[in-house]
Protein backbone atom coordinates (compact mmCIF):
# COMPACT_ATOMS: atom_id res chain seq x y z
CA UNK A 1 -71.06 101.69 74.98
CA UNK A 2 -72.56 98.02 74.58
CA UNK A 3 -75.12 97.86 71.91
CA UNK A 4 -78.18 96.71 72.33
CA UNK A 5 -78.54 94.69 69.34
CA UNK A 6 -74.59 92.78 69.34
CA UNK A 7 -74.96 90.60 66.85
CA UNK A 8 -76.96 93.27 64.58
CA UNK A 9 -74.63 95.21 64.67
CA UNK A 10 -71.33 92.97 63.85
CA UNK A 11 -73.13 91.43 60.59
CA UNK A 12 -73.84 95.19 59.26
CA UNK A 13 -70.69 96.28 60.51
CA UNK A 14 -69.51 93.27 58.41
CA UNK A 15 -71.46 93.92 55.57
CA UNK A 16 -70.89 97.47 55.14
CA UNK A 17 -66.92 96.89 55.36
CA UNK A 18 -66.75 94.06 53.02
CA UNK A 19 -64.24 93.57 50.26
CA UNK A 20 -63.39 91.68 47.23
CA UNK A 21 -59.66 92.11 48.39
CA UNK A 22 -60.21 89.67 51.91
CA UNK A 23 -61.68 86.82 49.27
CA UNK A 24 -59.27 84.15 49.22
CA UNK A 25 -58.32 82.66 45.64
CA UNK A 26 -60.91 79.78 46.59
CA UNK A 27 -63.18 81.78 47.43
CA UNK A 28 -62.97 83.74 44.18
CA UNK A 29 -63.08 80.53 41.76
CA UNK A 30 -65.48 78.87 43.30
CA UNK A 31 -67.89 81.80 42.84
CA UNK A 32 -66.86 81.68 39.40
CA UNK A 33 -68.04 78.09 39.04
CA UNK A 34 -71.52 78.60 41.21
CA UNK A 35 -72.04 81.69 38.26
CA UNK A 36 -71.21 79.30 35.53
CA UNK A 37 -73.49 76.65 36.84
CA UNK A 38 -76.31 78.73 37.85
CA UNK A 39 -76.53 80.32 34.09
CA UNK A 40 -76.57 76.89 32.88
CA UNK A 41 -79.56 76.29 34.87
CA UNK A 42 -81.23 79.43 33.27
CA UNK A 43 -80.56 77.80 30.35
CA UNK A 44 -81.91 74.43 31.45
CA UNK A 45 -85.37 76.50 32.63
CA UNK A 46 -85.35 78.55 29.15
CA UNK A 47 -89.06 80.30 28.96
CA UNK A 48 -90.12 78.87 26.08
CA UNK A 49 -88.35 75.43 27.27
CA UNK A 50 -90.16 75.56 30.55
CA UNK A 51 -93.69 76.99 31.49
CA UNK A 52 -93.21 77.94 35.19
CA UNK A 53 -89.95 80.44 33.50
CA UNK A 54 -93.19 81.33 30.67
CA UNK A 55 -95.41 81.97 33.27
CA UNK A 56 -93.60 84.22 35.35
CA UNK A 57 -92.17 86.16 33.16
CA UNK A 58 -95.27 87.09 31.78
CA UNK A 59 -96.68 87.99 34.81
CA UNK A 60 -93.94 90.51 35.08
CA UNK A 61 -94.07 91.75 31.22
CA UNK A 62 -97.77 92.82 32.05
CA UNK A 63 -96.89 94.68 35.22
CA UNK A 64 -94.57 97.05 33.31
CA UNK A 65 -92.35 99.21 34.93
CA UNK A 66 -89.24 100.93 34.25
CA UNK A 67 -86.86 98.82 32.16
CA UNK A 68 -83.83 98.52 34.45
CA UNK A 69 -82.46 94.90 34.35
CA UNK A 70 -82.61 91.63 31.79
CA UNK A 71 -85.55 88.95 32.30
CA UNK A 72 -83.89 85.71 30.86
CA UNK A 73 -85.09 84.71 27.94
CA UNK A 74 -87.34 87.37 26.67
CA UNK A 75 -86.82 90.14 24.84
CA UNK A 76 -87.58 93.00 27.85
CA UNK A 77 -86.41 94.47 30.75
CA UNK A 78 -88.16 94.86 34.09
CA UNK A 79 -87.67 96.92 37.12
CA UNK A 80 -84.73 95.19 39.42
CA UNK A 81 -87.28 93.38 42.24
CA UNK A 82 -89.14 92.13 39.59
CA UNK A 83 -86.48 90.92 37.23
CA UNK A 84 -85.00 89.81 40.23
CA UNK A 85 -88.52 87.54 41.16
CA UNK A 86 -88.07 86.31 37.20
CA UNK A 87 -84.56 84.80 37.27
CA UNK A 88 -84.95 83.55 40.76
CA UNK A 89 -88.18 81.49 39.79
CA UNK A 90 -86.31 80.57 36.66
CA UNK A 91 -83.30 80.01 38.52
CA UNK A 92 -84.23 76.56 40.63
CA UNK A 93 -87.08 75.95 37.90
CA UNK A 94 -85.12 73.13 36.50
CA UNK A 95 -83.96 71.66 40.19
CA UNK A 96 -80.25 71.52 38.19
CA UNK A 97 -78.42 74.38 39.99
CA UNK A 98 -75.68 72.98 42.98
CA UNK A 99 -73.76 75.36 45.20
CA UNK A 100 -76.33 75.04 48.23
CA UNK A 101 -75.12 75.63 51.70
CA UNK A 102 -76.38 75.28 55.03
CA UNK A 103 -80.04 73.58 53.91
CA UNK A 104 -80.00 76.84 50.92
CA UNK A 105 -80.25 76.73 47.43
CA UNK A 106 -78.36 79.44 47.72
CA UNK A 107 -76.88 80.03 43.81
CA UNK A 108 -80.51 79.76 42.91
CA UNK A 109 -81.40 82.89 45.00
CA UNK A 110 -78.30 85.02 44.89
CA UNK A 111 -76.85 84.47 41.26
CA UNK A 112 -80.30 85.78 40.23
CA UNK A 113 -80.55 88.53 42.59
CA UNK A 114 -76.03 89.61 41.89
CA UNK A 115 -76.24 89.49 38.11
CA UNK A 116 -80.03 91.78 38.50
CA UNK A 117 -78.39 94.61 40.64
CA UNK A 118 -74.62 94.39 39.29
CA UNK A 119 -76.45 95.03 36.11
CA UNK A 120 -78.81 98.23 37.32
CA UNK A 121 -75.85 99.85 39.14
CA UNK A 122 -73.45 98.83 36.10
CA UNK A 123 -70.60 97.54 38.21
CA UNK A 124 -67.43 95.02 37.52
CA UNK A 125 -67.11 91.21 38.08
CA UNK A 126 -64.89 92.09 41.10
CA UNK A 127 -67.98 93.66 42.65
CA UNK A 128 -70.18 91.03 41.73
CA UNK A 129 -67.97 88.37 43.19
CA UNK A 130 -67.78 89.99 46.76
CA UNK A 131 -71.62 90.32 46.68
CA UNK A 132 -72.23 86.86 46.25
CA UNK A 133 -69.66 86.26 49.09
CA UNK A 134 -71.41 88.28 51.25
CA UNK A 135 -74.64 86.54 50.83
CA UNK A 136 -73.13 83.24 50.95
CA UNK A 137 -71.60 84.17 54.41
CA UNK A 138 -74.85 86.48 55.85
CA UNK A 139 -77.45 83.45 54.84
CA UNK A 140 -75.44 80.52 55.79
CA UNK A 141 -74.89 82.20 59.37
CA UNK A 142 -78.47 82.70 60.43
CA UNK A 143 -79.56 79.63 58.46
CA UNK A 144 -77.08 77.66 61.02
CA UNK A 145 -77.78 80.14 63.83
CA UNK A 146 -81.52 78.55 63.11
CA UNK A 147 -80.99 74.95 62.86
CA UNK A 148 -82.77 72.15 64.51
CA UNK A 149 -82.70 68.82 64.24
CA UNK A 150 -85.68 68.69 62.16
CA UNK A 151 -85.34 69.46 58.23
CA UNK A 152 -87.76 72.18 57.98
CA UNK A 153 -88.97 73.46 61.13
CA UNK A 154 -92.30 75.16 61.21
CA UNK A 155 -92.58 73.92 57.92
CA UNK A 156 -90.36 76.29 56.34
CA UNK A 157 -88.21 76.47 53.36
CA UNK A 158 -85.22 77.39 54.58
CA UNK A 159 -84.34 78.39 51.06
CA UNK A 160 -86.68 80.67 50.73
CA UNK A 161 -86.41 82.57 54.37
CA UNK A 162 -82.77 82.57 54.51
CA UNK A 163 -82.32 82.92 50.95
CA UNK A 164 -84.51 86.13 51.46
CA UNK A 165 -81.13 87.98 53.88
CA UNK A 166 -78.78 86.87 51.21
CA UNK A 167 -80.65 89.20 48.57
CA UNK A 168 -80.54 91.52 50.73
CA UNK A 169 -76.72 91.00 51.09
CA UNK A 170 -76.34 91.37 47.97
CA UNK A 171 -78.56 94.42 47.33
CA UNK A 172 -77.16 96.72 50.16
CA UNK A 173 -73.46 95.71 49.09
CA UNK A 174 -74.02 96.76 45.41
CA UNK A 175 -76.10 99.54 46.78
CA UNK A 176 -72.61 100.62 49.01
CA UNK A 177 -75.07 101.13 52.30
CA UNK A 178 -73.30 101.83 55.26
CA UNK A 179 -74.05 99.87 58.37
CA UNK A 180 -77.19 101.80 59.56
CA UNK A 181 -78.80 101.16 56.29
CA UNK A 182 -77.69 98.07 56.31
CA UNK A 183 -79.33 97.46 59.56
CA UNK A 184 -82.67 98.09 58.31
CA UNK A 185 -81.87 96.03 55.11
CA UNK A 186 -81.99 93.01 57.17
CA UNK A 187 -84.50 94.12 59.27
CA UNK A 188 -87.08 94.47 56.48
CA UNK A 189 -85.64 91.36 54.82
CA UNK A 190 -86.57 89.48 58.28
CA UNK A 191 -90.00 91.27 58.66
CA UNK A 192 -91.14 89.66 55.25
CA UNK A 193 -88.68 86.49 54.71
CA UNK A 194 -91.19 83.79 54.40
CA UNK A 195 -91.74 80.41 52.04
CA UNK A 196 -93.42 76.57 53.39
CA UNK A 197 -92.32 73.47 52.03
CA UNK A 198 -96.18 73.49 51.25
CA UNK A 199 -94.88 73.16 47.48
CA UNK A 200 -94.45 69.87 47.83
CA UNK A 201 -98.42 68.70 47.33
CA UNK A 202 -98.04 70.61 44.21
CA UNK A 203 -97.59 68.31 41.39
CA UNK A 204 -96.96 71.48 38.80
CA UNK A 205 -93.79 72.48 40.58
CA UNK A 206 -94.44 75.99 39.72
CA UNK A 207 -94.97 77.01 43.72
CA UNK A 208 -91.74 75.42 44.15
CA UNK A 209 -89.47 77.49 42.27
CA UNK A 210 -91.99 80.71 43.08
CA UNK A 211 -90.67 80.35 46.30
CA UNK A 212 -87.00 81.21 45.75
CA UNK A 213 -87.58 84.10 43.03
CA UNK A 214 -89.96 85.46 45.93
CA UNK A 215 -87.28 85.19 48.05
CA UNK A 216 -84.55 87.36 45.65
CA UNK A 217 -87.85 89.64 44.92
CA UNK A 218 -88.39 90.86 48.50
CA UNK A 219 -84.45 91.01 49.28
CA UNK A 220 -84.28 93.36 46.49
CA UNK A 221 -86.95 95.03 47.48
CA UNK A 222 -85.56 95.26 51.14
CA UNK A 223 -82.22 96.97 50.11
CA UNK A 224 -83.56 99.61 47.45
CA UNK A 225 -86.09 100.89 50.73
CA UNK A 226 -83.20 100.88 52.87
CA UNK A 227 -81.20 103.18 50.78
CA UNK A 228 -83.83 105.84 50.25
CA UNK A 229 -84.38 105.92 54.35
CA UNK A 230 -86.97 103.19 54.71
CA UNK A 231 -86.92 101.74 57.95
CA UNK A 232 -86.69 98.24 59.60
CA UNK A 233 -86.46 96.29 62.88
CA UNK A 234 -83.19 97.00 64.73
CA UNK A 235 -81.99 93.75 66.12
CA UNK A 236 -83.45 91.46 63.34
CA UNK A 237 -80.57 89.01 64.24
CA UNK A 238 -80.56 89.19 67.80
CA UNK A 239 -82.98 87.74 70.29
CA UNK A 240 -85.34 90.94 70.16
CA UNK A 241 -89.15 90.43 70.81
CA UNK A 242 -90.91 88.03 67.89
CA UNK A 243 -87.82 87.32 66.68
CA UNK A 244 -87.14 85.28 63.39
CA UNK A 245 -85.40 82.33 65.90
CA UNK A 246 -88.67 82.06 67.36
CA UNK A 247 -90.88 82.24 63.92
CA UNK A 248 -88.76 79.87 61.99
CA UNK A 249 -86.89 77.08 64.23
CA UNK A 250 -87.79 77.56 67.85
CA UNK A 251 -84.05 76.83 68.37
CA UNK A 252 -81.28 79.71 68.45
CA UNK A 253 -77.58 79.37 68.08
CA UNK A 254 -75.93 82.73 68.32
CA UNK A 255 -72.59 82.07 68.38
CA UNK A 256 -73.04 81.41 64.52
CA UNK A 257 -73.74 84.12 63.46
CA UNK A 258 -70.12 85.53 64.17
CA UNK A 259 -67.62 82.62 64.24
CA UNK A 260 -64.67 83.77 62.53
CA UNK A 261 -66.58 86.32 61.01
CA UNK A 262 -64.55 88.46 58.69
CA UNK A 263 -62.06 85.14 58.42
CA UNK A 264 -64.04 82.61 56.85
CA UNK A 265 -65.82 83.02 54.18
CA UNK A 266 -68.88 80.26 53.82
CA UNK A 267 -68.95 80.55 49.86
CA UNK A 268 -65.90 78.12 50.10
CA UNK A 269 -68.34 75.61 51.52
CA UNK A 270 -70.34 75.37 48.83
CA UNK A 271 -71.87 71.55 48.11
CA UNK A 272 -70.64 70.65 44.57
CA UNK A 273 -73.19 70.63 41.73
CA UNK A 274 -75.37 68.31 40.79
CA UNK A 275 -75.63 65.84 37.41
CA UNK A 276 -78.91 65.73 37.42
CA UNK A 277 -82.29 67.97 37.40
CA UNK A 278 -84.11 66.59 40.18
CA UNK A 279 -84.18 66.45 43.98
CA UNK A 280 -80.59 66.23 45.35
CA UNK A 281 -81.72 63.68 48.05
CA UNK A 282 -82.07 61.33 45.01
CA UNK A 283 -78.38 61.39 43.30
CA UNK A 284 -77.02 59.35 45.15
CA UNK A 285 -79.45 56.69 44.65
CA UNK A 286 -78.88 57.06 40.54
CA UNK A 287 -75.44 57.00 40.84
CA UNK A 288 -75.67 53.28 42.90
CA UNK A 289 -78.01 52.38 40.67
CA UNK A 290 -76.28 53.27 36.75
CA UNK A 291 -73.43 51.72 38.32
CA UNK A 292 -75.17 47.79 38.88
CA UNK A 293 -76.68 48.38 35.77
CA UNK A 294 -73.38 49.03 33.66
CA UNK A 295 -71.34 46.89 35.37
CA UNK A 296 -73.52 43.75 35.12
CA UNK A 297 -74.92 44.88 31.66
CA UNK A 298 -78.56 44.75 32.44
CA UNK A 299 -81.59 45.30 30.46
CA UNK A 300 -84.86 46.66 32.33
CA UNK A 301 -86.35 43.28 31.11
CA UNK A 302 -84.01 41.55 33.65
CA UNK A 303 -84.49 43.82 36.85
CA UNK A 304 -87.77 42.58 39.01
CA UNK A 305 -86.84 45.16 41.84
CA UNK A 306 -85.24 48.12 42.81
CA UNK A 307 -84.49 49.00 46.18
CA UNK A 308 -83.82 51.93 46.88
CA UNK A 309 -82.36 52.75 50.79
CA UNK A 310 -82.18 56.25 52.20
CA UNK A 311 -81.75 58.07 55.59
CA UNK A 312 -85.08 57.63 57.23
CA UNK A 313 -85.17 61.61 58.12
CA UNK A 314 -85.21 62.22 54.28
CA UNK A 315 -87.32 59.25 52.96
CA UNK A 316 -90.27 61.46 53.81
CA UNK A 317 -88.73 64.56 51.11
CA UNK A 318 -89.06 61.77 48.45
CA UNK A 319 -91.15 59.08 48.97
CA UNK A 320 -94.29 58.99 46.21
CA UNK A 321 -93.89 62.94 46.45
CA UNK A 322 -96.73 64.27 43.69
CA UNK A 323 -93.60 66.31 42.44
CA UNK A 324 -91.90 63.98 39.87
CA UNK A 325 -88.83 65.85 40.72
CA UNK A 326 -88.74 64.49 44.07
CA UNK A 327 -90.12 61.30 43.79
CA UNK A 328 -87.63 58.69 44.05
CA UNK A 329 -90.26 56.05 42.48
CA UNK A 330 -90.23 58.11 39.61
CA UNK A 331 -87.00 59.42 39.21
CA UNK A 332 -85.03 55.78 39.67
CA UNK A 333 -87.67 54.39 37.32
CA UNK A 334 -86.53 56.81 34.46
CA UNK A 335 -82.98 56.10 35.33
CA UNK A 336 -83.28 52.67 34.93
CA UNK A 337 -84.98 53.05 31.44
CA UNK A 338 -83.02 56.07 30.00
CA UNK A 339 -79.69 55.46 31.68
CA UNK A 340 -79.83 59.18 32.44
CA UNK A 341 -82.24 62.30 33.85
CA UNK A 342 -83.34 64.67 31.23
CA UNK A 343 -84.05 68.29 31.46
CA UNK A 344 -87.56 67.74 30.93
CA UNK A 345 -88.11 64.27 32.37
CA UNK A 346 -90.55 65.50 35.52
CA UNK A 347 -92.28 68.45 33.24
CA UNK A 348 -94.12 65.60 31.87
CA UNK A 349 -95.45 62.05 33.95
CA UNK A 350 -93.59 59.63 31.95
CA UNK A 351 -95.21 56.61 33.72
CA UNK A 352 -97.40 57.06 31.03
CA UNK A 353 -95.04 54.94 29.09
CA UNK A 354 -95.23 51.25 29.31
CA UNK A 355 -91.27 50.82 30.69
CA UNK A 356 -91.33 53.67 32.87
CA UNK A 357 -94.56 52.78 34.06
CA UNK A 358 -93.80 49.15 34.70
CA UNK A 359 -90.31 50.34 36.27
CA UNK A 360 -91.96 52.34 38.88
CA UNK A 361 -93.83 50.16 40.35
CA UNK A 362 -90.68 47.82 40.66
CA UNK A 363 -89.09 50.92 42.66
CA UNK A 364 -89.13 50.48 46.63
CA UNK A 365 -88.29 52.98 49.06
CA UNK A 366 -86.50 52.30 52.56
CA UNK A 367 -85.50 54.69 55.73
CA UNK A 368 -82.54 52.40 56.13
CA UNK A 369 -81.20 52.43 60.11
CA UNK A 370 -77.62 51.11 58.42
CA UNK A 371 -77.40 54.51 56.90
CA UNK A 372 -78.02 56.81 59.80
CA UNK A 373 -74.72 57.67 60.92
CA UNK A 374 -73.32 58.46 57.33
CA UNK A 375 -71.55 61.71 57.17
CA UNK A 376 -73.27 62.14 54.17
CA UNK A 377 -76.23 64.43 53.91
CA UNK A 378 -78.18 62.00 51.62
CA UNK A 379 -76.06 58.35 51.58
CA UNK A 380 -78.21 55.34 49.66
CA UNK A 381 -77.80 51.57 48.97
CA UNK A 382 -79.51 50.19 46.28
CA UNK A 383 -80.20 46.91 45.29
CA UNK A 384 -81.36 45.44 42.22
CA UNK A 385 -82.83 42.10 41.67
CA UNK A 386 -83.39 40.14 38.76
CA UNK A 387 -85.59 38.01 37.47
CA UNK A 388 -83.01 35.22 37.79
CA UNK A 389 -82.40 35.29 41.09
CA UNK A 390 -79.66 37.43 41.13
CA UNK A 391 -79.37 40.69 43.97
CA UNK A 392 -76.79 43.11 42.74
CA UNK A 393 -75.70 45.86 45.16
CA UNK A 394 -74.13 49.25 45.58
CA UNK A 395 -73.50 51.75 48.28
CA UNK A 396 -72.71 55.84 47.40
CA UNK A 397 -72.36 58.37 50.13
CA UNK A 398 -71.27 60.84 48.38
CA UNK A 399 -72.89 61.29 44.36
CA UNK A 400 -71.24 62.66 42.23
CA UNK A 401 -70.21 66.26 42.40
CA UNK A 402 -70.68 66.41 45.82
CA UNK A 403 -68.25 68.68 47.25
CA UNK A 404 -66.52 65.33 48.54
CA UNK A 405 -66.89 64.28 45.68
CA UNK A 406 -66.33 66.71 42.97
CA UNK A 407 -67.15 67.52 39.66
CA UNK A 408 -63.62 68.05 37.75
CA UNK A 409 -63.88 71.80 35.80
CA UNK A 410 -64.29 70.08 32.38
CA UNK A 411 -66.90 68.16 33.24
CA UNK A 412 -68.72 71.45 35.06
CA UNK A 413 -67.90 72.94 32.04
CA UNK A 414 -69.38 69.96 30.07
CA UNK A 415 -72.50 70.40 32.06
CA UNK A 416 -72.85 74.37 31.14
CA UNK A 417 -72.57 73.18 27.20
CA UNK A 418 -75.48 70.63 27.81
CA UNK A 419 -77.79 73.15 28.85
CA UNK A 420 -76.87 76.04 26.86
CA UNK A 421 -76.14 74.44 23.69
CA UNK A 422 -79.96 74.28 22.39
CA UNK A 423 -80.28 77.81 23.58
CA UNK A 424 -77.76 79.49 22.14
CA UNK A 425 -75.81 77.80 20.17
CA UNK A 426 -72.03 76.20 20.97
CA UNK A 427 -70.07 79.17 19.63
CA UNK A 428 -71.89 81.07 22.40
CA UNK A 429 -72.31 78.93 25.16
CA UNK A 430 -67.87 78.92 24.78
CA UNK A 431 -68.04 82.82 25.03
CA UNK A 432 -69.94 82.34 28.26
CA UNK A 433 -67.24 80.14 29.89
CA UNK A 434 -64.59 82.69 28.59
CA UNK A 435 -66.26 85.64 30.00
CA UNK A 436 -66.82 83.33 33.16
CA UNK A 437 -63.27 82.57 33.91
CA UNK A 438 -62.05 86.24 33.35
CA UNK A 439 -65.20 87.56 35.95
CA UNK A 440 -62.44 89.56 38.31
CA UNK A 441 -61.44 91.55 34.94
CA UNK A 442 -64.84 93.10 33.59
CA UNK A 443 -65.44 96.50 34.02
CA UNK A 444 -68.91 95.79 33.92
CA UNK A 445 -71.69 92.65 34.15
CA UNK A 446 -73.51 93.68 31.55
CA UNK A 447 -70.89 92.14 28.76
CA UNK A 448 -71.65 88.61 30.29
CA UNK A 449 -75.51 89.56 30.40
CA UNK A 450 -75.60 90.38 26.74
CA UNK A 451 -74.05 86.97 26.11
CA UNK A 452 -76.89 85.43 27.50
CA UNK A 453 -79.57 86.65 25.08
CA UNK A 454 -80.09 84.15 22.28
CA UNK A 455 -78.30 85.40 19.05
């Protein structure tokens, strides 16, 4: 008999049938790197390094509750959602974490959400690994099934929504729901997925990161309902009445939700990972830029102008955006000075400082017409001009660590140690990469949770 709700019921079926055996060797490693780089941006968003991670957590000490999984950084444990609403706030808190796919910050949401229910069910790295998979492949394919040609449709984050069906991913598959209850998973997922790009205006960037451990909260919450009988919307992924194609995009591309389903895995998509903690539409920008300025040996004294040329679709993400994280005026103007991007560089308004002040207001940015049919997501030019007369420029498509143009494993590595280093120390931060690289052979998460506590 045809079912009613097709493509409902081939993601559940997929879901509840899922396996750490079908993962290809990619697939397997490179979920082992996203891990390694998402605990490095825990580290990077410390709570008493970073007052959104303070805040939050908190929050969710005063609330109470039975003590089932680790909050990051303090010294209690929380019940799974809300743990899970900790280390996802905490998790893109520094804007540091890479591994996005299809418009997600996905490691952000699901490394968060995997390590929070591994841990309460007490299960092995193998299990932990197909989780994230899963949620890798379930969000990517209704994020795409969604896409327009706009960046964020109804104003949406598509973090945050779609980010929302990967925790849930993850939650029924640790949970070991079978396809009915997997079916109201998602539906209750879909029923409360939600998140605007509204964070932008909001200079404190706490709103921003709120968004994504909301996200992992209400996945969580989605799959522990599920499994005690809670019901949902049946067709959550088809083209029922009010559906989420309607509420989030106004644009609905079925067919991928199941191509190749079962055969590809999207984890082994994953973007790269990014050198530095602020807006990704910016790297590429840096990279051009550090590049003029070692090759031609300049001082900031010398440079009279920086311009800086984007996509015109994205200037808008990062043009004078109140968020210092996303403000390319801000961000260039630092890398110009400092040579580099700090973990706490945007906590603070450094154009408070005479040279980063001065730089800034040097710093031009263009929706360049040259760059729209780059295969890159977020190409730039830049070009620097000095007070001599001299124009100096430099073209990147690809930064750094883009998945075109990757990060080698030491320097990922090197980028773990950077963060963790003030946190816990060096001896521990090289247990943590050990541990890492051996995830298929623990019995159970919690030895590479207890790792994470400071010693």
């Amino acid at each position: 008999m045809k079912s009613q709700w097709p493509y409902t019921q081939r993601i559940t079926n997929h879901s509840a049938s899922f396996r750490y055996v079908a993962l290809s060797p990619k697939a397997v490693s490179t979920a082992k790197n996203i891990l390694l780089d998402t605990l490095g941006a825990f580290f990077a968003a410390w709570p008493d390094r970073h007052p959104v991670s303070r805040l939050i957590s908190e929050f969710v000490e005063q609330m109470g509750g039975t003590p089932e999984c680790t909050v990051f950084g303090r010294d209690f444990k929380a019940p799974a959602a809300n743990a899970a609403l900790v280390n996802g706030t905490m998790g893109y808190a520094a804007d540091i974490e890479g591994a996005g796919i299809a418009r997600i910050h996905a490691a952000a949401v699901f490394i968060p959400t995997a390590l929070v229910m591994c841990e309460r069910q007490g299960l092995d790295g193998k299990t932990f690994i197909a989780a994230l998979a899963l949620a890798y492949d379930v969000a990517a394919r209704v994020s795409e099934a969604n896409r327009t040609d706009g960046s964020y449709p109804h104003s949406f984050h598509p973090s945050a929504v779609f980010g929302t069906f990967g925790a849930a991913a993850i939650t029924g598959y640790t949970l070991s729901l079978d396809a009915k209850r997997f079916v109201n998973a998602y539906g209750l997922a879909g029923n409360v997925a939600s998140g605007l790009i509204a964070w932008v205006d909001d200079p404190t960037e706490h709103s921003r990161s709120y968004g994504i451990g909301v996200a992992a909260r209400n996945g969580v919450t989605a799959g522990l309902l599920a499994e005690r009988g809670f019901g949902g919307p049946q067709g959550i992924f088809d083209p029922m009445k009010y559906n989420i194609f309607d509420a989030f995009s106004g644009s609905m591309h079925l067919e991928e939700l199941t191509q190749n389903l079962g055969t590809e895995f999207y984890i082994e998509r994953a973007d790269g990972f990014k050198q530095y903690p602020c807006c990704g539409d910016i790297h590429s920008g840096i990279d051009a830029l550090l590049k003029i300025i070692s090759e031609h040996e300049l001082h900031i004294g010398e440079i009279s102008q920086i311009i800086h040329k984007v996509k015109e679709t994205r200037r808008p993400v990062i043009d004078n955006n109140p968020l210092r994280s996303h403000c390319a005026q801000y961000i260039m103007a630092v890398a110009a000075v400092e040579r580099e991007i700090r973990w706490d560089d945007f906590l603070l308004d450094r154009r408070q400082e005479e040279a980063i002040g001065a730089m800034s207001q040097r710093v031009s940015l263009i929706g360049s017409p040259e760059l729209a049919y780059s295969p890159a997501a977020a190409p730039a030019i830049v070009e620097v001009k000095t007070n001599r007369g001299q124009t100096f420029s430099e073209r990147v498509d690809f930064a750094k660590g883009r998945s075109e143009n990757p990060l080698t494993q030491s320097e990922l590595e090197a980028k773990f140690i950077k963060w963790a280093i003030p946190v816990v120390g060096e001896v521990r931060a090289l247990q943590i990469i050990s541990t890492v690289q051996r995830l298929e052979e623990l019995t159970d998460i919690r030895e590479l949770i207890e790792l994470m506590r400071k010693p």
